[in-house]
Protein backbone atom coordinates (compact mmCIF):
# COMPACT_ATOMS: atom_id res chain seq x y z
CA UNK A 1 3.15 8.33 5.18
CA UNK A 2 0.31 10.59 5.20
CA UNK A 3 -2.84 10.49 2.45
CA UNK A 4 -3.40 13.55 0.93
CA UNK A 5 -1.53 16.19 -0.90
CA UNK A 6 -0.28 17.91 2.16
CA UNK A 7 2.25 15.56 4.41
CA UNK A 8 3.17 18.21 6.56
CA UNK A 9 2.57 16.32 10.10
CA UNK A 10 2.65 19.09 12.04
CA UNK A 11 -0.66 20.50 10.44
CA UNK A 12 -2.13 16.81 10.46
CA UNK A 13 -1.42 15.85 13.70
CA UNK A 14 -3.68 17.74 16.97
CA UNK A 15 -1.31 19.32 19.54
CA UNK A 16 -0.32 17.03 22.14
CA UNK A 17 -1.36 14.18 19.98
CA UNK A 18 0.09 10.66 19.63
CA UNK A 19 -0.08 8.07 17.04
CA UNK A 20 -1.76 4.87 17.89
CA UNK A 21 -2.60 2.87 15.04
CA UNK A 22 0.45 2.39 12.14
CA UNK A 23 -0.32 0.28 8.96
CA UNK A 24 2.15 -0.44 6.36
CA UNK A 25 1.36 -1.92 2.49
CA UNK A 26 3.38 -4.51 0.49
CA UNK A 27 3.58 -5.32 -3.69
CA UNK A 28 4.76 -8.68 -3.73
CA UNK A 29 5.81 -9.97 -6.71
CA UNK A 30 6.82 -13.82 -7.57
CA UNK A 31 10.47 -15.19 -6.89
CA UNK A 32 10.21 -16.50 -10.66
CA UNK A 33 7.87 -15.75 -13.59
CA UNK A 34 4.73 -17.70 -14.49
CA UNK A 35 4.29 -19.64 -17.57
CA UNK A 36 0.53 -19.20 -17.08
CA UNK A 37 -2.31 -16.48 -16.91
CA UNK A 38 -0.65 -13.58 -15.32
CA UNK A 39 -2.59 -10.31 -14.57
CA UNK A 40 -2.99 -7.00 -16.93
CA UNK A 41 -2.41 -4.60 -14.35
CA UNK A 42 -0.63 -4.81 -10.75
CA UNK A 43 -2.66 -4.39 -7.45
CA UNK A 44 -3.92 -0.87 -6.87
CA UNK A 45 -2.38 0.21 -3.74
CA UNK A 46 -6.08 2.45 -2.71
CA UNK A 47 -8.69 1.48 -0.72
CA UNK A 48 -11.30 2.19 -3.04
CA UNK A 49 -13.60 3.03 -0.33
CA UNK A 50 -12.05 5.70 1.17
CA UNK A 51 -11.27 9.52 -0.55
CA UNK A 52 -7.42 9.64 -1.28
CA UNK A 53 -6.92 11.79 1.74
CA UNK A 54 -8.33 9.31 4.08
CA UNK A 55 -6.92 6.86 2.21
CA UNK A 56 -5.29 4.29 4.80
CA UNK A 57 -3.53 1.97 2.29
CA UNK A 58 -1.73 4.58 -0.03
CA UNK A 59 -2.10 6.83 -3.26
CA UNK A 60 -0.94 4.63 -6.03
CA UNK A 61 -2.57 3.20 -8.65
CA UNK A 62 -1.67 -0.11 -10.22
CA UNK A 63 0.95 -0.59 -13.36
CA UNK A 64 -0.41 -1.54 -16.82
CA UNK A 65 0.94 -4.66 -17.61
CA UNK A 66 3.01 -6.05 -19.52
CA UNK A 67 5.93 -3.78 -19.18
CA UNK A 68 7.86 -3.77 -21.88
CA UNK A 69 11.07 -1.74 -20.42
CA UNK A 70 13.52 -4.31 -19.27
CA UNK A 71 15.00 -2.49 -16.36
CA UNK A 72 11.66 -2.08 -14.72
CA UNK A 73 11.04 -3.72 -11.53
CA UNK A 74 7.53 -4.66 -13.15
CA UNK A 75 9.40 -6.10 -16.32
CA UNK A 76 8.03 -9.98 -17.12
CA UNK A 77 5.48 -12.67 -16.22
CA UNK A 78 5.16 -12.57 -12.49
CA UNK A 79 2.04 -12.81 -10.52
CA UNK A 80 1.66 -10.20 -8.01
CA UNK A 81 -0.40 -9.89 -4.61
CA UNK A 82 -1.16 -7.00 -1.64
CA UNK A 83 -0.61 -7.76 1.98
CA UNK A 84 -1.55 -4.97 4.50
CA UNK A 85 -0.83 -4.64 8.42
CA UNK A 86 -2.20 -2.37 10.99
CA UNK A 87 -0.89 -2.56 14.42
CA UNK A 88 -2.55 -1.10 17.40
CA UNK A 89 -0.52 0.95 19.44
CA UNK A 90 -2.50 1.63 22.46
CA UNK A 91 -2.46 -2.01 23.64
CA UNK A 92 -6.35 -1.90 24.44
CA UNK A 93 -6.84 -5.07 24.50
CA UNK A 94 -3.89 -6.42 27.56
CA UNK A 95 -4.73 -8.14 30.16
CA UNK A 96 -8.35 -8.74 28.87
């Protein structure tokens, strides 16, 4: 995935260019719902800090909640969290 409107890579990427750093997002939600305070809105998946084309989490904003549609994945009480991963791909730091 590429930020921005355009996710042509071949425009994105510089010739003779490699990737070196990937990061990927998760929405987890709860195995079973809460009988407790739950939230009003899932995680935004944005880094709020960063314009949505140099956005390095993703382009999606969080769900109002509760959902009321019962074949949404985002239908009941559950508590939801954010987990993200980079890896580096240029293995800078071996042997150090």
């Amino acid at each position: 995935w590429f930020s921005g409107d355009n996710m042509n890579t071949a425009r994105l990427l510089v010739p003779n260019s490699a990737i070196i750093e990937v990061s990927v997002t998760f929405l987890a939600k709860s195995s079973k719902e809460v009988g407790g305070a739950t939230l009003t809105r899932t995680p935004d998946l944005i880094d709020a800090t960063k314009p949505l084309t140099q956005n390095s989490v993703g382009d999606h904003a969080g769900t109002t909640l509760p959902v009321t549609d019962t074949t949404s994945p985002y239908y009941g009480a559950f508590i939801y969290r954010t987990y993200t991963s980079t890896v580096d791909l240029r293995n800078v730091g071996v042997g150090l």
